[in-house]
C-alpha atoms as a PDB file:
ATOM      1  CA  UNK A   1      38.517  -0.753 -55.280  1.00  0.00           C
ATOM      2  CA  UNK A   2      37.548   3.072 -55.249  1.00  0.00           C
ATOM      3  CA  UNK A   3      37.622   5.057 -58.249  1.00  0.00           C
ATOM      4  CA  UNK A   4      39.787   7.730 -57.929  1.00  0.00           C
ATOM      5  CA  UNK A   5      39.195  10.278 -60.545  1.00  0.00           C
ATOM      6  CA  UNK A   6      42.080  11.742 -62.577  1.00  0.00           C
ATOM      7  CA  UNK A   7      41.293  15.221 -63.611  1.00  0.00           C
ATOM      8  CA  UNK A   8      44.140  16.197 -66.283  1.00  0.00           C
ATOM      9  CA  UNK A   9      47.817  14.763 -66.773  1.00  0.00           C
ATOM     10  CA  UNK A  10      50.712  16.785 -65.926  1.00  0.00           C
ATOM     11  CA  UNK A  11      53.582  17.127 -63.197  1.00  0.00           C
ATOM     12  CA  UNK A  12      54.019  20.645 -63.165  1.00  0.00           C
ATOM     13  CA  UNK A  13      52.905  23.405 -60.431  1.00  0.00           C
ATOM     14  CA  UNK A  14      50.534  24.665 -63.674  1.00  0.00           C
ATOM     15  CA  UNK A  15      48.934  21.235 -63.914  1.00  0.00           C
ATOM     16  CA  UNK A  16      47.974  20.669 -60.570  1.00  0.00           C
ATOM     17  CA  UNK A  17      46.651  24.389 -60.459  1.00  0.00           C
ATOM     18  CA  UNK A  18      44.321  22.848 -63.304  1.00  0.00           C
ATOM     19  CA  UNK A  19      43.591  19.769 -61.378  1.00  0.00           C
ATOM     20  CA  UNK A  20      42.765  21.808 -58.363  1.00  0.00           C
ATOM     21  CA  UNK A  21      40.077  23.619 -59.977  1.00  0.00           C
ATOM     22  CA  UNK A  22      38.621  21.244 -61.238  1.00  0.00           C
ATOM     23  CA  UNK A  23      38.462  18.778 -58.553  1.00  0.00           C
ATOM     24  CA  UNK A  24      35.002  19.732 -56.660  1.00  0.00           C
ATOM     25  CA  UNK A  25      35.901  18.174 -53.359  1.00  0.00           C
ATOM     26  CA  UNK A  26      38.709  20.458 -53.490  1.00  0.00           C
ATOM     27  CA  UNK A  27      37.788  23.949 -51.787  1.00  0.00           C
ATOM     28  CA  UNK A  28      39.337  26.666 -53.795  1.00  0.00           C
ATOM     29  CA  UNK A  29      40.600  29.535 -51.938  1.00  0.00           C
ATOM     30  CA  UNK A  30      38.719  32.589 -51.353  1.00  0.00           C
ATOM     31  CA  UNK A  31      41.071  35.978 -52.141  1.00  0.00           C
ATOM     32  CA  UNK A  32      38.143  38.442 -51.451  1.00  0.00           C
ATOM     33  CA  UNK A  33      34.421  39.170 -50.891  1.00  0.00           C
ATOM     34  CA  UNK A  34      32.043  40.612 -53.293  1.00  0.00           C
ATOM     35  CA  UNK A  35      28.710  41.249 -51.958  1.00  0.00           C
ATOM     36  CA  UNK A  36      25.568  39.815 -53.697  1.00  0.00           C
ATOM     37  CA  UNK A  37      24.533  43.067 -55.008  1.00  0.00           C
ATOM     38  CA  UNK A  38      27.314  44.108 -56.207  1.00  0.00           C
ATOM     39  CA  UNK A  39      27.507  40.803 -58.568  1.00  0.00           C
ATOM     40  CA  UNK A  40      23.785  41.257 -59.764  1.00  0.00           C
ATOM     41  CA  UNK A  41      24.639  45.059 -60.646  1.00  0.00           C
ATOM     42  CA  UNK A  42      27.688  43.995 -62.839  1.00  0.00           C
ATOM     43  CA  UNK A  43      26.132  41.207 -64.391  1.00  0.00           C
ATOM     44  CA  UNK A  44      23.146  43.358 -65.518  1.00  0.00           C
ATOM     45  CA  UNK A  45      20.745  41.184 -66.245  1.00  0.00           C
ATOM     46  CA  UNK A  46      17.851  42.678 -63.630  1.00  0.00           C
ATOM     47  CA  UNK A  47      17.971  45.825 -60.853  1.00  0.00           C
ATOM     48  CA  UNK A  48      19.581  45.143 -57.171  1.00  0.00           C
ATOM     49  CA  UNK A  49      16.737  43.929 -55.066  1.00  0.00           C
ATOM     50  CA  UNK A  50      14.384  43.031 -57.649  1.00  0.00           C
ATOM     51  CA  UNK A  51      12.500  39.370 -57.357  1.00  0.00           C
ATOM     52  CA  UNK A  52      14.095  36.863 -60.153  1.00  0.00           C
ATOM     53  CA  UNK A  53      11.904  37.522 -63.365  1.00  0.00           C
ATOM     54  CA  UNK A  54      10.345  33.462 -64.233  1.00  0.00           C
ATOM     55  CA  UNK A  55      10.076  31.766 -67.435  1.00  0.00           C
ATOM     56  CA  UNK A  56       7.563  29.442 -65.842  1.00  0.00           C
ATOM     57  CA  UNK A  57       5.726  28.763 -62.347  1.00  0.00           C
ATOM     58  CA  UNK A  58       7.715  27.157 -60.016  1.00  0.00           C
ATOM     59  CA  UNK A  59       7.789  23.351 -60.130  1.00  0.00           C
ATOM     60  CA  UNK A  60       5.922  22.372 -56.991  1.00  0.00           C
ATOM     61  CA  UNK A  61       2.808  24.198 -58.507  1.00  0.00           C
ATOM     62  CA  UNK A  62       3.301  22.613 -62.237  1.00  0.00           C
ATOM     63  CA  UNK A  63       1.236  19.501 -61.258  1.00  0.00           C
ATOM     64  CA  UNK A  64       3.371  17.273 -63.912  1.00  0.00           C
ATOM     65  CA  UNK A  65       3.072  13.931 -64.431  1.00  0.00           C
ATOM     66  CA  UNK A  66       4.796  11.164 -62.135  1.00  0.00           C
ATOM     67  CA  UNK A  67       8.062  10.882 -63.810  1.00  0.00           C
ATOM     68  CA  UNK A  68      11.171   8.656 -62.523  1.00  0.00           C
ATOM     69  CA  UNK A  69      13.486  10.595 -63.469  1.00  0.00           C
ATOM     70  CA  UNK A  70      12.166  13.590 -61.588  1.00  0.00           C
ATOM     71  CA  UNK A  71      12.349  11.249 -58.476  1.00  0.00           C
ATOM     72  CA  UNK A  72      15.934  10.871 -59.408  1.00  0.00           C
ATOM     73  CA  UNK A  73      17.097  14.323 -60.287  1.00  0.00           C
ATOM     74  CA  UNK A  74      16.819  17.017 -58.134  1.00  0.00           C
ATOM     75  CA  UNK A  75      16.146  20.245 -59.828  1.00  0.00           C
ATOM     76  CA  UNK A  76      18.704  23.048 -58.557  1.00  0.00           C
ATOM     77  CA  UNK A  77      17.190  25.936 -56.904  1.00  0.00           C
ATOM     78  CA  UNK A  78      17.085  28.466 -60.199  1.00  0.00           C
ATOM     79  CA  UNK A  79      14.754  25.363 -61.874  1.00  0.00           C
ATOM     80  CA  UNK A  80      12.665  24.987 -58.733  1.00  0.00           C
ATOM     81  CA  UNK A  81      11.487  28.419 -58.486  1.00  0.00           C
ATOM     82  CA  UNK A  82      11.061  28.976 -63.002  1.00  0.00           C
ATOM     83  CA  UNK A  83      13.511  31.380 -63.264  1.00  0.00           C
ATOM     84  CA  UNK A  84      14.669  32.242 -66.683  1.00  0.00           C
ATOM     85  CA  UNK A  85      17.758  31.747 -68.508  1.00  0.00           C
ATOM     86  CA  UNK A  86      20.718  34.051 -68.221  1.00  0.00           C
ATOM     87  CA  UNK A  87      24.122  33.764 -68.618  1.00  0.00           C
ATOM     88  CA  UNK A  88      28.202  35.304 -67.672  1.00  0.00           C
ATOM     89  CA  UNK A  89      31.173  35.644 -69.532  1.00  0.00           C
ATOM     90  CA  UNK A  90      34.250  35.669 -68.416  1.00  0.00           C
ATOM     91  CA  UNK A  91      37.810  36.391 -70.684  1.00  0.00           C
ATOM     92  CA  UNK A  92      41.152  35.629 -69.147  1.00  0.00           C
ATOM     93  CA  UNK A  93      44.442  37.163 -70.018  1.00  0.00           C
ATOM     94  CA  UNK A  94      47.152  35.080 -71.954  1.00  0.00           C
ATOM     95  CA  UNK A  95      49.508  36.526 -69.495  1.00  0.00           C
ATOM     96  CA  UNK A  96      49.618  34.220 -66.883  1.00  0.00           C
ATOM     97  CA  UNK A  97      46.101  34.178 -65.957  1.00  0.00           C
ATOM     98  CA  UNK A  98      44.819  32.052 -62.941  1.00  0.00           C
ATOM     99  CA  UNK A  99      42.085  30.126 -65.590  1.00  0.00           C
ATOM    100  CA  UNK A 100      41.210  30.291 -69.420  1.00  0.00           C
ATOM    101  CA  UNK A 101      38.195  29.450 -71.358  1.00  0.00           C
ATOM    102  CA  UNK A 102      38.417  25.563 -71.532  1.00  0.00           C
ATOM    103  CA  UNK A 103      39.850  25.694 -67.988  1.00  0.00           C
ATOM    104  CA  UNK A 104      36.593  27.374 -67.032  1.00  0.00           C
ATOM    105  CA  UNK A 105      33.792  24.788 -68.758  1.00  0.00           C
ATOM    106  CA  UNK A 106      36.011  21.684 -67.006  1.00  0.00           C
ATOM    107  CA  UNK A 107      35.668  23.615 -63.557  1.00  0.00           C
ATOM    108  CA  UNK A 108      32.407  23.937 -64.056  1.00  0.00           C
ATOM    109  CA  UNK A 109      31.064  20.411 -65.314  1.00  0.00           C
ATOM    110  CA  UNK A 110      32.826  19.045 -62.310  1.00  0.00           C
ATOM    111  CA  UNK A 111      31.424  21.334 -59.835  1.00  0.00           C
ATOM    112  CA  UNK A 112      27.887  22.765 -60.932  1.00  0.00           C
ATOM    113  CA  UNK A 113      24.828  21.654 -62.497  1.00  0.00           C
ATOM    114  CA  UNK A 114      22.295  22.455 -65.036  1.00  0.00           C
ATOM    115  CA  UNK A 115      24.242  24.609 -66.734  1.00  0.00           C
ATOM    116  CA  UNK A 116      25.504  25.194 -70.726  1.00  0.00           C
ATOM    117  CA  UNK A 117      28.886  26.579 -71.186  1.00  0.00           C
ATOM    118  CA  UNK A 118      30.619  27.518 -74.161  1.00  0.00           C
ATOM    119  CA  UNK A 119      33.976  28.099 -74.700  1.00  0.00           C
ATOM    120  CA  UNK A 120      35.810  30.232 -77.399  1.00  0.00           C
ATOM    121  CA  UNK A 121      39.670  30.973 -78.064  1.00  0.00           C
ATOM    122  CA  UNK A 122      39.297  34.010 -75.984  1.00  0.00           C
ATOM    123  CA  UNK A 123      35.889  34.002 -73.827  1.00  0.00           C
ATOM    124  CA  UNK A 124      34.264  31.533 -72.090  1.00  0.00           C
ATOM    125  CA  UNK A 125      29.910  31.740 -71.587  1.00  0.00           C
ATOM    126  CA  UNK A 126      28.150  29.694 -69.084  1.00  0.00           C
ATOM    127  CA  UNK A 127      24.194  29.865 -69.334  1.00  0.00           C
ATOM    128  CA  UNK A 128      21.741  28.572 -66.043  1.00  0.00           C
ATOM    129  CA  UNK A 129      18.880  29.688 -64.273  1.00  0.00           C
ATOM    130  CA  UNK A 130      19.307  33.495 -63.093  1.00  0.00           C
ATOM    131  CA  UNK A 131      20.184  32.697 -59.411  1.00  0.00           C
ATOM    132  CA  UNK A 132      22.251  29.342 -60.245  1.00  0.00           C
ATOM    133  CA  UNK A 133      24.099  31.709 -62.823  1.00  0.00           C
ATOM    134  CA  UNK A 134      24.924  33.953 -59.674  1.00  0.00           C
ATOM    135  CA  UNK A 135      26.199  31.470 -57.406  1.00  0.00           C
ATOM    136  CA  UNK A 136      28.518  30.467 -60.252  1.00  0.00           C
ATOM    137  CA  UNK A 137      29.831  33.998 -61.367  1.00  0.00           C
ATOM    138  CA  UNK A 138      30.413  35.012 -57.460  1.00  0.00           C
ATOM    139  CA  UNK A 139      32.210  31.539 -56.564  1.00  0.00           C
ATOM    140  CA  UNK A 140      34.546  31.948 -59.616  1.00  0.00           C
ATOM    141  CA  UNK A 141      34.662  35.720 -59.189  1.00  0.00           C
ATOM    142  CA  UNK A 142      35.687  35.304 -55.397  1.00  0.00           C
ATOM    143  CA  UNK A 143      38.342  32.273 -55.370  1.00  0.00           C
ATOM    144  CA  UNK A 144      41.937  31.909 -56.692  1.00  0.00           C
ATOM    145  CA  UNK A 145      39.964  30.922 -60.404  1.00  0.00           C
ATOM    146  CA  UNK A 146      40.003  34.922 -61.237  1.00  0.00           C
ATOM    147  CA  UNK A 147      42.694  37.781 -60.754  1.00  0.00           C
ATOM    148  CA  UNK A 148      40.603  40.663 -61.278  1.00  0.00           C
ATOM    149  CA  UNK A 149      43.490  42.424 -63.792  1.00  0.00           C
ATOM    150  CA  UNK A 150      43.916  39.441 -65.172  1.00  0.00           C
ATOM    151  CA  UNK A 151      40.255  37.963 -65.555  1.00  0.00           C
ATOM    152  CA  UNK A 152      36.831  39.820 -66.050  1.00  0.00           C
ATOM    153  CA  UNK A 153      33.262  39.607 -66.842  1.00  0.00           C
ATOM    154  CA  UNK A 154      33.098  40.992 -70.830  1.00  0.00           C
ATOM    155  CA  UNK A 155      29.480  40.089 -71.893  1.00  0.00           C
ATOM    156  CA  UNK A 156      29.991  41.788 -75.375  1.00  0.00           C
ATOM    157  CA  UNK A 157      33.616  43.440 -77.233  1.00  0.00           C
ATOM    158  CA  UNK A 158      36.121  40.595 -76.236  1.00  0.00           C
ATOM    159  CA  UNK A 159      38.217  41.606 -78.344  1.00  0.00           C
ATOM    160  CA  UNK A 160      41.591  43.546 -77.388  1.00  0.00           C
ATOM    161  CA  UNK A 161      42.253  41.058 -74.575  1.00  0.00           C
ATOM    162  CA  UNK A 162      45.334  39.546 -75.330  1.00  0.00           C
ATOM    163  CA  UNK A 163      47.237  42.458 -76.623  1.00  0.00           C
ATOM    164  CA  UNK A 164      49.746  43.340 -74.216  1.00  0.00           C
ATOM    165  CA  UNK A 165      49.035  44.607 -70.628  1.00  0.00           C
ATOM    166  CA  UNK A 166      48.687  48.466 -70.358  1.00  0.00           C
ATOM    167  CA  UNK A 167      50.658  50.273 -67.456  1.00  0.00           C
ATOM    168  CA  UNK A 168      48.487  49.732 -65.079  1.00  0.00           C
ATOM    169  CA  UNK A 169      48.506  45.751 -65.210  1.00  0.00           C
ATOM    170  CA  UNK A 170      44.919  45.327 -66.691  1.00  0.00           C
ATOM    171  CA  UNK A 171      43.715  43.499 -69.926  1.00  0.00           C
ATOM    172  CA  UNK A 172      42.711  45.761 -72.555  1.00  0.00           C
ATOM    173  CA  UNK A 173      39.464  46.334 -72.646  1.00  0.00           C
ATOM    174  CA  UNK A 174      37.918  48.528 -75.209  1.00  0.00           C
ATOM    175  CA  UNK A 175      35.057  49.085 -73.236  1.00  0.00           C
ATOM    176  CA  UNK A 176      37.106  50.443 -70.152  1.00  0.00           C
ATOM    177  CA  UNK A 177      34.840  48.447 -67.880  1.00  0.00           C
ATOM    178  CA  UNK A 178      37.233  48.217 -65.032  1.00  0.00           C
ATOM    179  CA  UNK A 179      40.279  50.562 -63.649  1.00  0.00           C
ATOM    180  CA  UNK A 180      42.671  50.785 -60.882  1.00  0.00           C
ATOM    181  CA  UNK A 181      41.782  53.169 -58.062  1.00  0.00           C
ATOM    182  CA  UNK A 182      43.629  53.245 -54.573  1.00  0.00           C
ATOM    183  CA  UNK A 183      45.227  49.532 -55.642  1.00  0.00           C
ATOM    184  CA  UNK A 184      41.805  48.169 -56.064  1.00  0.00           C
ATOM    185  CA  UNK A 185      40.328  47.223 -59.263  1.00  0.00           C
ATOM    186  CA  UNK A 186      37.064  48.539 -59.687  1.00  0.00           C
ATOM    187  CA  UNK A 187      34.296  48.545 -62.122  1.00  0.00           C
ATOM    188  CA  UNK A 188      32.114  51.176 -63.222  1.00  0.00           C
ATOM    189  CA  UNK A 189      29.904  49.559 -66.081  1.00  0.00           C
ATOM    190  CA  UNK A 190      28.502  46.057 -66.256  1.00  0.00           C
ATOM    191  CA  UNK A 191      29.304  43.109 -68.270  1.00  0.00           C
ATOM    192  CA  UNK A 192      28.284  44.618 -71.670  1.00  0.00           C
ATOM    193  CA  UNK A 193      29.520  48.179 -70.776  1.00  0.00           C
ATOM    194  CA  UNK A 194      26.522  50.133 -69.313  1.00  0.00           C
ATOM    195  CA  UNK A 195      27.073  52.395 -66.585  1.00  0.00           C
ATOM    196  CA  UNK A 196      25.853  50.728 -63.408  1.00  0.00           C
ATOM    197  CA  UNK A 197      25.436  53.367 -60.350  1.00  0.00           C
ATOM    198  CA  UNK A 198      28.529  52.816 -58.172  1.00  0.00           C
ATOM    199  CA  UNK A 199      31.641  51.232 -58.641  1.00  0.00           C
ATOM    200  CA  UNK A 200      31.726  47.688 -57.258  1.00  0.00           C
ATOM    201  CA  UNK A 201      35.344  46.752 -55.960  1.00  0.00           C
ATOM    202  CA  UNK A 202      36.818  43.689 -57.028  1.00  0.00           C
ATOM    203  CA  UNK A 203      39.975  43.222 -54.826  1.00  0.00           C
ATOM    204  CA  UNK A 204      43.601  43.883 -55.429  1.00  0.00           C
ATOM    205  CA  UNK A 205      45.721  42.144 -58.658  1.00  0.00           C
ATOM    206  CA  UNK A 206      47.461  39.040 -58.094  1.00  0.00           C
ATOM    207  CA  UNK A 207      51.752  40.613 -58.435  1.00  0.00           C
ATOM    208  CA  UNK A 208      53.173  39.025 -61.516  1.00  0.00           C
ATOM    209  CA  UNK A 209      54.745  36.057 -59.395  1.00  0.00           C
ATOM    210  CA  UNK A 210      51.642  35.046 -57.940  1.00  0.00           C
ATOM    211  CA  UNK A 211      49.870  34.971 -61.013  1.00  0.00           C
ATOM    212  CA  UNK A 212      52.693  32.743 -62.634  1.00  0.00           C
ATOM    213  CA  UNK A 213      52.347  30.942 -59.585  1.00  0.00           C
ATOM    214  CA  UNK A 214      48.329  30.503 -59.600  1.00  0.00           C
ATOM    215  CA  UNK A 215      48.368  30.383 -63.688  1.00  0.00           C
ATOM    216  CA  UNK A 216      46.747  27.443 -65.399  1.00  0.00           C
ATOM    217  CA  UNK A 217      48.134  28.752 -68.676  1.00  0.00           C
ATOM    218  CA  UNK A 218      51.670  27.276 -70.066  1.00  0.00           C
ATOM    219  CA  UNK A 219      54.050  29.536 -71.578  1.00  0.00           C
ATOM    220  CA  UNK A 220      57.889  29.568 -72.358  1.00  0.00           C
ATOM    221  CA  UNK A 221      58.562  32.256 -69.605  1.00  0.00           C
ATOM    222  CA  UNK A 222      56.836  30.365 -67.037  1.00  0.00           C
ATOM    223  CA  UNK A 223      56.379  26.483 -67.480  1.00  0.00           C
ATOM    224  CA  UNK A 224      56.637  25.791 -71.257  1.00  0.00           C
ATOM    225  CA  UNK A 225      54.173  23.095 -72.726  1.00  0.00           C
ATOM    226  CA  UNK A 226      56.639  20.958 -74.233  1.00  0.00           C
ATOM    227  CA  UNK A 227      58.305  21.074 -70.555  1.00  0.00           C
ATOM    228  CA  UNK A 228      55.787  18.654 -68.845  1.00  0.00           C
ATOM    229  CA  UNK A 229      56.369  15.057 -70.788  1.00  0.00           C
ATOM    230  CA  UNK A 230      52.870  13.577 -69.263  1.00  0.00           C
ATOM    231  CA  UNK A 231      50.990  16.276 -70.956  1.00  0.00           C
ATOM    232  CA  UNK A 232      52.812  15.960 -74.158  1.00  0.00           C
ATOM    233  CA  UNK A 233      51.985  11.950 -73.575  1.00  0.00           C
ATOM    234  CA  UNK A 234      48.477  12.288 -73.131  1.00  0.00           C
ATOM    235  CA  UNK A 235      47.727  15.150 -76.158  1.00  0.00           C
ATOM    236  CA  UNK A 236      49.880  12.796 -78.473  1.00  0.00           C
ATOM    237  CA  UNK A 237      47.763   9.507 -77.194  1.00  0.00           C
ATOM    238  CA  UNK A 238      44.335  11.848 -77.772  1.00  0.00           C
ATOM    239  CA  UNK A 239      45.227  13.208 -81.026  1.00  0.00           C
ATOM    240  CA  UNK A 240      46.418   9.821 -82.181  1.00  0.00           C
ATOM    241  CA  UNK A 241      43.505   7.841 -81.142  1.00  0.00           C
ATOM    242  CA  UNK A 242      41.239  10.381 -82.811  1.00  0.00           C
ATOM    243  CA  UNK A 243      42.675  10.488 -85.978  1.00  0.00           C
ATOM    244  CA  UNK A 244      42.933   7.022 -86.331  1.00  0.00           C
ATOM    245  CA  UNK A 245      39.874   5.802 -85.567  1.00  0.00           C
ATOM    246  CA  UNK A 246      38.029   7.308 -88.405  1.00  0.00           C
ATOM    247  CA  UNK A 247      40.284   5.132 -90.648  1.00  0.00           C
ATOM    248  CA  UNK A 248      40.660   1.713 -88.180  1.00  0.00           C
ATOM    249  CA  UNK A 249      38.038   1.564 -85.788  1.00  0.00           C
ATOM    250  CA  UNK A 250      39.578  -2.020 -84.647  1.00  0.00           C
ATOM    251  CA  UNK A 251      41.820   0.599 -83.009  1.00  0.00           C
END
């Protein structure tokens, strides 16, 4: 018999929106194109155009030693060429945002590799080679995982983001790293707040019904936790089985 993975519990429209992304057979839909460029200019880690800065030569030229394991894994395309390390952070809204930090290191384990995320209440970090790092900030930048008033790169001064929205349907951002201009949501600095050269447009926000409608998050005025009985089964079963164990590992 096949193994049919089983990505999260939940009958709600907000668990299968988790399920969704993090199921990588399942193509996520693609709500608008940002161009290469303009994702390396608001990362910031190097200038538009530049060649991908190496921590090492490139593994073809490393002349290591025959390895099985090398035979078995193949290296993605950032370790094949020895470029270095960097990373993106994304924060999400508590307002009915399409993903949220945990959300975002599940969709990722499933569907990328070689890669270290970290997740916080509020932010969520991935680190991986430079150009595997890109690929991964434009998918999730690109698909139905990020509203752009909702969801945002914030390398540095988190903080602020769950306050209530301002009037213009944005998360607060002390940095002021994006606005609305023309309906578009555009950004004028890079992840950590520096000025980058030209705004870089990020597509329209999601209206408040699509976003409840695209949400991974549970609240009361949408679909309450306590509302979907297999999640509440499956926390209680996980919480139980970890606390007991400690004191009856025959359990």
């Amino acid at each position: 018999m096949a193994y049919i993975p089983q990505y999260g519990p939940g009958t709600s429209h907000v668990a299968e929106n988790r399920r969704r992304q993090m199921n990588p057979t399942y193509n996520l839909e693609k709500v608008r194109d940002i161009t290469d460029e303009d994702i390396v200019m608001v990362l910031g880690h190097r200038a538009p155009g530049s060649a991908y800065p190496t921590a090492h030569p490139p593994l073809a030229e490393q002349q290591e030693p025959d390895c099985p394991m090398r035979k078995l894994v193949k290296p993605t395309d950032g370790a094949k060429a020895g470029d270095r390390v960097r990373y993106v952070q994304f924060a999400d809204s508590m307002f009915n945002a399409p993903s949220q930090p945990y959300q975002r290191t599940y969709a990722e384990m499933y569907r990328f590799r070689a890669i270290d995320p970290g997740t916080l209440s509020g932010r969520q970090v991935v680190e991986a080679r430079e150009r595997d790092m890109e690929e991964i900030a434009k998918f999730q930048l690109e698909t139905e995982m990020t509203c752009p008033a909702l969801g945002g790169l914030r390398g540095a001064t988190v903080h602020g983001h769950s306050l209530r929205l301002p009037e213009d349907g944005l998360m607060f951002d002390m940095l002021d790293r994006c606005r609305v201009e023309d309906g578009n949501v555009i950004m004028h600095k890079d992840q950590v707040g520096r000025p980058i050269d030209k705004k870089v447009i990020l597509g329209k926000p999601m209206s408040a019904e699509e976003a409840a409608k695209r949400t991974t998050i549970y609240r009361v005025d949408n679909v309450a936790f306590r509302d979907d009985p297999e999640v509440i089964e499956w926390v209680h079963r996980v919480f139980d089985n970890r606390t007991c164990y400690g004191f009856k590992p025959e359990n």
